[in-house]
PDB file of N, CA and C in Angstrom:
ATOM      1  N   UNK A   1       5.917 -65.479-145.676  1.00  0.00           N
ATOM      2  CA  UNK A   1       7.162 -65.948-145.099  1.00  0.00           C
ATOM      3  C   UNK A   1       8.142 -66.256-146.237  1.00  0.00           C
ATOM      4  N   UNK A   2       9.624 -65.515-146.005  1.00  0.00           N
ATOM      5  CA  UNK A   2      10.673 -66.078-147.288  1.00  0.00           C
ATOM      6  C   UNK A   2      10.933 -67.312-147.449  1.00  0.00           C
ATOM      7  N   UNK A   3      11.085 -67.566-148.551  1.00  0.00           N
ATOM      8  CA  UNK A   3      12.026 -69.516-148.752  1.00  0.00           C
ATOM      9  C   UNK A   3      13.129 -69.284-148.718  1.00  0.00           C
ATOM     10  N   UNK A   4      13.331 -70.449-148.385  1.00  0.00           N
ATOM     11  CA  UNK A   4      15.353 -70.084-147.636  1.00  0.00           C
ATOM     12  C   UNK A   4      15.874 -69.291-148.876  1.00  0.00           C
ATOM     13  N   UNK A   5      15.930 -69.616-150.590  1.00  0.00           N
ATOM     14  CA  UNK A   5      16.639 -69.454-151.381  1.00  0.00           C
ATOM     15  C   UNK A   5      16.621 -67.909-150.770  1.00  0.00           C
ATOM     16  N   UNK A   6      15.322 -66.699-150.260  1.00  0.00           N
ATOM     17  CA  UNK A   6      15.247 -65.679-150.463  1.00  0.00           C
ATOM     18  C   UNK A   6      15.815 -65.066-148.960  1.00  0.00           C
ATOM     19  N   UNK A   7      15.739 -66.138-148.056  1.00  0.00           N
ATOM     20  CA  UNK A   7      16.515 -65.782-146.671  1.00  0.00           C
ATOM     21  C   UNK A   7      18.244 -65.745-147.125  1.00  0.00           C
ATOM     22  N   UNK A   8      19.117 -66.701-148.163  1.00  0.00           N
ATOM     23  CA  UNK A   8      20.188 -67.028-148.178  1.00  0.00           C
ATOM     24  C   UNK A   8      20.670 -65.402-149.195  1.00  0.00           C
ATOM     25  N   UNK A   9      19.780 -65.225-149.872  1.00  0.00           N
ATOM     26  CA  UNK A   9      19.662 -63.829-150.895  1.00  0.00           C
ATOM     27  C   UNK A   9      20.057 -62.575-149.822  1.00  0.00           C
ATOM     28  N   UNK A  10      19.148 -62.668-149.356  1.00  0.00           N
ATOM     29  CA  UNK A  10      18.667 -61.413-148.392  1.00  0.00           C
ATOM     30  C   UNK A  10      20.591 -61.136-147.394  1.00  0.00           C
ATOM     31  N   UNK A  11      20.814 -61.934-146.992  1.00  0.00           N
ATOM     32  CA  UNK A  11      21.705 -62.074-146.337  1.00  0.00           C
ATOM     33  C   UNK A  11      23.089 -61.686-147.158  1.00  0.00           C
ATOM     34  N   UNK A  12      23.122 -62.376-148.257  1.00  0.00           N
ATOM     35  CA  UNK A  12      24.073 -61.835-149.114  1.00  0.00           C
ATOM     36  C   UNK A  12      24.295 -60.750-149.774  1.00  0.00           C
ATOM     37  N   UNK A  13      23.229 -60.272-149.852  1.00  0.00           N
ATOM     38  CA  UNK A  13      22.659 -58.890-150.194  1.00  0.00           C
ATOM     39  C   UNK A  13      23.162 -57.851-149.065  1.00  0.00           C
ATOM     40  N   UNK A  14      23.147 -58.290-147.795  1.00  0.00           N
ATOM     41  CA  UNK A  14      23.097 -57.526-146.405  1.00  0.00           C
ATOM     42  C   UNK A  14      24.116 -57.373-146.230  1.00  0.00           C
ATOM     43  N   UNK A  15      25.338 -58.418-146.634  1.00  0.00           N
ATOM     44  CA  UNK A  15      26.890 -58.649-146.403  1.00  0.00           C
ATOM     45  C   UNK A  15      27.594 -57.548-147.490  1.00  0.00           C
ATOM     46  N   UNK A  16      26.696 -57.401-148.352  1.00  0.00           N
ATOM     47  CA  UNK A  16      28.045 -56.920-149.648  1.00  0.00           C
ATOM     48  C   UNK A  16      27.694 -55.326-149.522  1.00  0.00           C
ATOM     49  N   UNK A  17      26.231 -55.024-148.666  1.00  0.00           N
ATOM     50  CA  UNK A  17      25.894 -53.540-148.383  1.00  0.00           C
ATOM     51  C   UNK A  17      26.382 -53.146-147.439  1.00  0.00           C
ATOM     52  N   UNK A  18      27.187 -54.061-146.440  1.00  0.00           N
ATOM     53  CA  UNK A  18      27.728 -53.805-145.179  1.00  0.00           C
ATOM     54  C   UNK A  18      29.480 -53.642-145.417  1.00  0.00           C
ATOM     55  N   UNK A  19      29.919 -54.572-146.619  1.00  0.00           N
ATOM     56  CA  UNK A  19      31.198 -54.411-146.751  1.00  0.00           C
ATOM     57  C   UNK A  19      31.570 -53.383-147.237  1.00  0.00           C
ATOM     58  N   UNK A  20      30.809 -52.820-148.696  1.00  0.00           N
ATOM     59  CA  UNK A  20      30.976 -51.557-149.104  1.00  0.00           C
ATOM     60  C   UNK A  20      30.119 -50.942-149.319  1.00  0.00           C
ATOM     61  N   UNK A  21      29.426 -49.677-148.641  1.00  0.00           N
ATOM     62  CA  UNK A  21      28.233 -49.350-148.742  1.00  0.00           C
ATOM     63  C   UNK A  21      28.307 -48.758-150.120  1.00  0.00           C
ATOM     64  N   UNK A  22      29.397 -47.931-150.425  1.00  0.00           N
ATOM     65  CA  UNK A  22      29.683 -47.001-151.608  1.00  0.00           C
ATOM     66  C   UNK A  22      29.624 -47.469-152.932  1.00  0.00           C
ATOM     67  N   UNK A  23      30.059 -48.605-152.961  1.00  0.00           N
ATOM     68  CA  UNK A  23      30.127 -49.877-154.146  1.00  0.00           C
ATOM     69  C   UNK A  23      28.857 -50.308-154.534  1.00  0.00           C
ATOM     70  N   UNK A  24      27.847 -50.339-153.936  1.00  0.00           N
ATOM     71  CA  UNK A  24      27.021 -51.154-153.429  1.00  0.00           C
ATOM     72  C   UNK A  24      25.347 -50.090-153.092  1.00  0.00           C
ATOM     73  N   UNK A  25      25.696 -48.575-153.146  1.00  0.00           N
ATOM     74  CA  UNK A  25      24.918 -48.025-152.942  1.00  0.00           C
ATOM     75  C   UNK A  25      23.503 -47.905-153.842  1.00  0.00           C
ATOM     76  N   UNK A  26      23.693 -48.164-155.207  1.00  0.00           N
ATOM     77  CA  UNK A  26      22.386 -48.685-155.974  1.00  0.00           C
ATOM     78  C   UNK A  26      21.598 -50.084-155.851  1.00  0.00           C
ATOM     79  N   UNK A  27      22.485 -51.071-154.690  1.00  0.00           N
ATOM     80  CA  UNK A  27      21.970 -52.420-154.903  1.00  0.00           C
ATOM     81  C   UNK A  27      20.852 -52.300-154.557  1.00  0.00           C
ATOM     82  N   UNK A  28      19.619 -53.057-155.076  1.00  0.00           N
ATOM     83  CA  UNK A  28      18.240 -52.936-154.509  1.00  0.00           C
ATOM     84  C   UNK A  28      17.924 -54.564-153.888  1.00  0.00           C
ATOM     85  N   UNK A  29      17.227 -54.713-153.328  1.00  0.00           N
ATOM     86  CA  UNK A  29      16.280 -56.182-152.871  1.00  0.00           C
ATOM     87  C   UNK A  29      14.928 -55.999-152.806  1.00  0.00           C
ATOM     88  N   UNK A  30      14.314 -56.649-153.636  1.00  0.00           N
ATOM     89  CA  UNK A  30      13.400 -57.144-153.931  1.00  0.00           C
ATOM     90  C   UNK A  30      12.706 -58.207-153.675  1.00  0.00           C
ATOM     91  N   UNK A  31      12.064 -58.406-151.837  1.00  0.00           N
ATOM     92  CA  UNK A  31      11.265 -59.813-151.594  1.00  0.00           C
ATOM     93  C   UNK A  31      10.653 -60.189-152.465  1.00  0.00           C
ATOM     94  N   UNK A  32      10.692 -61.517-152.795  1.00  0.00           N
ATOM     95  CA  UNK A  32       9.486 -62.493-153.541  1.00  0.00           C
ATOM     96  C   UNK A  32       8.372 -62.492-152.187  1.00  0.00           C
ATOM     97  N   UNK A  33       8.395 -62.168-150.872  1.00  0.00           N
ATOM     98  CA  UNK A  33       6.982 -62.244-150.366  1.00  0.00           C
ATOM     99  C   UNK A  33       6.120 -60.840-151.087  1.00  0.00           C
ATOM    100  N   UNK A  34       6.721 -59.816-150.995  1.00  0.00           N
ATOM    101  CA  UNK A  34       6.234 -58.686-151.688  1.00  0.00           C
ATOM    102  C   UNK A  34       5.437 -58.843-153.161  1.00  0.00           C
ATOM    103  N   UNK A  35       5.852 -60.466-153.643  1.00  0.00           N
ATOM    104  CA  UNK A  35       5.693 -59.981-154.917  1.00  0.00           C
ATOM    105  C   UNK A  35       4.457 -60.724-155.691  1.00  0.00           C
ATOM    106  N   UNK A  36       4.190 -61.902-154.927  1.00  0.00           N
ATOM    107  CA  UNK A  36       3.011 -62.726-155.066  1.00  0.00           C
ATOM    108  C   UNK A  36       2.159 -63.417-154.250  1.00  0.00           C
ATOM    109  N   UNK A  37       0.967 -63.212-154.465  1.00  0.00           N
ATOM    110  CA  UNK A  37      -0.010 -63.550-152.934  1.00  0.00           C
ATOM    111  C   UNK A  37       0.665 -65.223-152.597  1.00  0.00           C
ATOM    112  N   UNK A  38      -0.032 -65.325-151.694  1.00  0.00           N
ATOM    113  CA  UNK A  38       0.309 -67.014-150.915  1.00  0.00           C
ATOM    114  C   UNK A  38      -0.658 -67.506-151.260  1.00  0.00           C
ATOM    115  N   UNK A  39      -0.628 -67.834-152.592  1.00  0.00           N
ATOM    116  CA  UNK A  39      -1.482 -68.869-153.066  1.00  0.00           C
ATOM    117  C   UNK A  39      -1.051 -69.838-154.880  1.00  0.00           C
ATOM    118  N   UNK A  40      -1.654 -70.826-155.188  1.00  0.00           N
ATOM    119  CA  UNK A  40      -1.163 -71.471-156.022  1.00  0.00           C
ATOM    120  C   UNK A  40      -1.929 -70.884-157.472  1.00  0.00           C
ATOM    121  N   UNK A  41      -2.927 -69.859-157.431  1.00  0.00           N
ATOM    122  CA  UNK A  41      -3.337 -69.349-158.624  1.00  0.00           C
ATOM    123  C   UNK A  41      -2.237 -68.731-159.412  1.00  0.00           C
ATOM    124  N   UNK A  42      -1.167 -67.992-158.687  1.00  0.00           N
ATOM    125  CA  UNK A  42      -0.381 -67.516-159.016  1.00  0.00           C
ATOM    126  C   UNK A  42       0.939 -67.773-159.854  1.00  0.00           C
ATOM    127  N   UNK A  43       0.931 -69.317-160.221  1.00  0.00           N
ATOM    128  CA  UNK A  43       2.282 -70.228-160.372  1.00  0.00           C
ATOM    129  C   UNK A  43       2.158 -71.099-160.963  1.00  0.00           C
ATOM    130  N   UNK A  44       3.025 -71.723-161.613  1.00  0.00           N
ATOM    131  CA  UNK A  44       2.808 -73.139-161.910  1.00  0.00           C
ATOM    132  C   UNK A  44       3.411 -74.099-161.549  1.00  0.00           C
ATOM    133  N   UNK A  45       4.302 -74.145-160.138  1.00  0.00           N
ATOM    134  CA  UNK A  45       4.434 -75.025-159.651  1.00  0.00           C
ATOM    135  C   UNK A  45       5.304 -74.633-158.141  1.00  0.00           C
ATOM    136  N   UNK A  46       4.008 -73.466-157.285  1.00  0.00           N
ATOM    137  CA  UNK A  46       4.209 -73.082-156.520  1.00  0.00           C
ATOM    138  C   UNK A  46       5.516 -72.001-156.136  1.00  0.00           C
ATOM    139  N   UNK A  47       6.588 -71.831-157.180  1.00  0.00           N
ATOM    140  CA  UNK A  47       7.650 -71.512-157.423  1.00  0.00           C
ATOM    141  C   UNK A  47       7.471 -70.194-158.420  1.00  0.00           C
ATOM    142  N   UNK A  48       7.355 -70.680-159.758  1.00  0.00           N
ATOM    143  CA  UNK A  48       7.560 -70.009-161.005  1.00  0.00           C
ATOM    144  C   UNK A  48       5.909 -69.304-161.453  1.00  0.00           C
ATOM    145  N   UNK A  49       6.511 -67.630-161.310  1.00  0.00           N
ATOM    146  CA  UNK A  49       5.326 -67.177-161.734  1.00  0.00           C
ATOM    147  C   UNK A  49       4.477 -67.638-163.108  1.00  0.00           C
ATOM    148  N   UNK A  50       3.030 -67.440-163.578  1.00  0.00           N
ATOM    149  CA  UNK A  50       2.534 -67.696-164.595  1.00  0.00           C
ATOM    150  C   UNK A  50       2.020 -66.334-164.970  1.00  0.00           C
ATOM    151  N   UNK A  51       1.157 -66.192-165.920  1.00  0.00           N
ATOM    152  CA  UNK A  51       0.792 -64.729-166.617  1.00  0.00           C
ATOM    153  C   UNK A  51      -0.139 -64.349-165.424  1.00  0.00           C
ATOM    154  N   UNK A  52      -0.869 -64.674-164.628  1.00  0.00           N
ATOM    155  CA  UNK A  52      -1.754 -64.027-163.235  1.00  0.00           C
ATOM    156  C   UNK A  52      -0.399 -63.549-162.569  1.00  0.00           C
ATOM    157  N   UNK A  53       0.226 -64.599-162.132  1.00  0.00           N
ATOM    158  CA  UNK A  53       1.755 -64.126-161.409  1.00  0.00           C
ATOM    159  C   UNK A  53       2.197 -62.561-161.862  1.00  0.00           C
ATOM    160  N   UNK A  54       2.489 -62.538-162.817  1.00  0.00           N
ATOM    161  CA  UNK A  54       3.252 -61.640-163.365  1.00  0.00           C
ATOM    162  C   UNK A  54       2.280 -60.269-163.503  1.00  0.00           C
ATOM    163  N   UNK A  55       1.042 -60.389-163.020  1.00  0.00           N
ATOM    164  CA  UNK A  55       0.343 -59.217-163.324  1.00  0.00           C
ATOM    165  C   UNK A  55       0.671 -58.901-161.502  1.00  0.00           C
ATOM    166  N   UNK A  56       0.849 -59.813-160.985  1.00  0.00           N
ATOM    167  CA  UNK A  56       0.937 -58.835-159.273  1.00  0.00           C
ATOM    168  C   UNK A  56       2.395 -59.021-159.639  1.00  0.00           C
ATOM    169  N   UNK A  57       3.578 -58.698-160.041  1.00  0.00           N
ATOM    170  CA  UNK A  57       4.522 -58.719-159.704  1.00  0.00           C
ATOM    171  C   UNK A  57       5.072 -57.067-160.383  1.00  0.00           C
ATOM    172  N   UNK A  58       4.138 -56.637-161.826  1.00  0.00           N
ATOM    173  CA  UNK A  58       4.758 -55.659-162.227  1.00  0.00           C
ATOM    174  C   UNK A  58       4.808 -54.410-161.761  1.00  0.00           C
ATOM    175  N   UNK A  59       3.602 -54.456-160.587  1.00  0.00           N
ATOM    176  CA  UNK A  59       3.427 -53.050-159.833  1.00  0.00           C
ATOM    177  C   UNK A  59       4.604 -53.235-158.810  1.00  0.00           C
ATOM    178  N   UNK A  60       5.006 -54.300-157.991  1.00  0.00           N
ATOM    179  CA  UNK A  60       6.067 -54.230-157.373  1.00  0.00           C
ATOM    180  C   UNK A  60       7.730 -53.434-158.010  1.00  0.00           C
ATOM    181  N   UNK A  61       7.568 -54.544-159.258  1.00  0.00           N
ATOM    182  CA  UNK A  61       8.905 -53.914-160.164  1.00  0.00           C
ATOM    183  C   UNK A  61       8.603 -52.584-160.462  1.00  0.00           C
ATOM    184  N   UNK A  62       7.619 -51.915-161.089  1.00  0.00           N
ATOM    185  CA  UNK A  62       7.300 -50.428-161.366  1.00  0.00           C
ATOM    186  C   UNK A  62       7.714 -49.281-160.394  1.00  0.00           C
ATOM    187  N   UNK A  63       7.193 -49.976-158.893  1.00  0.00           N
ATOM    188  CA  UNK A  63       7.683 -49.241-158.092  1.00  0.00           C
ATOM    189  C   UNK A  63       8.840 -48.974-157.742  1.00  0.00           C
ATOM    190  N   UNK A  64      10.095 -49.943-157.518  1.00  0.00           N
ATOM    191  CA  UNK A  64      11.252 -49.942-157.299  1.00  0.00           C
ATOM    192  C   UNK A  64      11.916 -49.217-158.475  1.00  0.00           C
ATOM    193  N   UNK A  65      11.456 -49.596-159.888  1.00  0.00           N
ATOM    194  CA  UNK A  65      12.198 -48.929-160.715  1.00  0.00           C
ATOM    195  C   UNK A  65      12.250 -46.888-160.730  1.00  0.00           C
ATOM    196  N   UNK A  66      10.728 -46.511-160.550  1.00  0.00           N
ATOM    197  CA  UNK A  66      10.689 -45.470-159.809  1.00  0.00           C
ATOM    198  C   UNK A  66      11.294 -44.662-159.220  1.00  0.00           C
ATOM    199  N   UNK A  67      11.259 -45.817-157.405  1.00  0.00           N
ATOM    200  CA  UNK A  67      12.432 -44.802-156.775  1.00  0.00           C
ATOM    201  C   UNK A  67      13.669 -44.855-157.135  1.00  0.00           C
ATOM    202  N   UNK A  68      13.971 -46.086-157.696  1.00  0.00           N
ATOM    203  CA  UNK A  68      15.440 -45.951-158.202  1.00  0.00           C
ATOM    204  C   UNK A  68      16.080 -45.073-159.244  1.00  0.00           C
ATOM    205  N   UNK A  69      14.935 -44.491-159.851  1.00  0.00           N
ATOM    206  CA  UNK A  69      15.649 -43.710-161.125  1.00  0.00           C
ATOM    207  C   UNK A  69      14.629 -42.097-160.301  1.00  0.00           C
ATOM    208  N   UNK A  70      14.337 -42.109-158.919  1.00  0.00           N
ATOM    209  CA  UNK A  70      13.638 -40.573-158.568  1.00  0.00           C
ATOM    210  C   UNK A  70      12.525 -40.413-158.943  1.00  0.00           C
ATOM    211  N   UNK A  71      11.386 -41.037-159.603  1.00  0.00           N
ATOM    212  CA  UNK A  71      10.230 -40.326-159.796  1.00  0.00           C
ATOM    213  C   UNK A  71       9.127 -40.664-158.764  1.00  0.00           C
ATOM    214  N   UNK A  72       8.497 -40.072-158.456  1.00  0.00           N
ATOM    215  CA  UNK A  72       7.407 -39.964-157.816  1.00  0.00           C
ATOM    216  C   UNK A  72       5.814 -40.312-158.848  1.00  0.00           C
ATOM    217  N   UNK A  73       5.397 -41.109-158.316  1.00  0.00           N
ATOM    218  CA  UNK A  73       3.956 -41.352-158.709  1.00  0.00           C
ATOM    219  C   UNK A  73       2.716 -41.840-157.311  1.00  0.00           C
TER     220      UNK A  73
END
């Protein structure tokens, strides 16, 4: 489930792809639910990833960077 900060994101994100799609056509979003399990191994203070954190987060980023620049893996 998102935390508001990523519901208030998401939304702003949604507004500026809706005002100009053309402007706006590389913007990407990136959930933080996508990006770390629901649990506290992951963090150090439920918030801020730690080095476990950051090992589930780079396959997320890898991927987006991917389609964003076209490659297939």
């Amino acid at each position: 489930m998102p935390r508001q900060q990523e519901v208030i994101s998401r939304k702003v994100f949604d507004k500026l792809k809706a005002e100009d799609p053309a402007k706006w056509a590389n913007l990407r979003f990136l959930s933080g639910v996508d990006q770390l399990p629901n649990n506290s191994d992951c963090t150090t203070d439920h918030c801020h990833p730690n080095v476990y954190g950051f090992m589930y987060m780079a396959p997320v980023y890898a991927k987006a960077v991917r389609e964003i620049l076209g490659l297939s893996r």
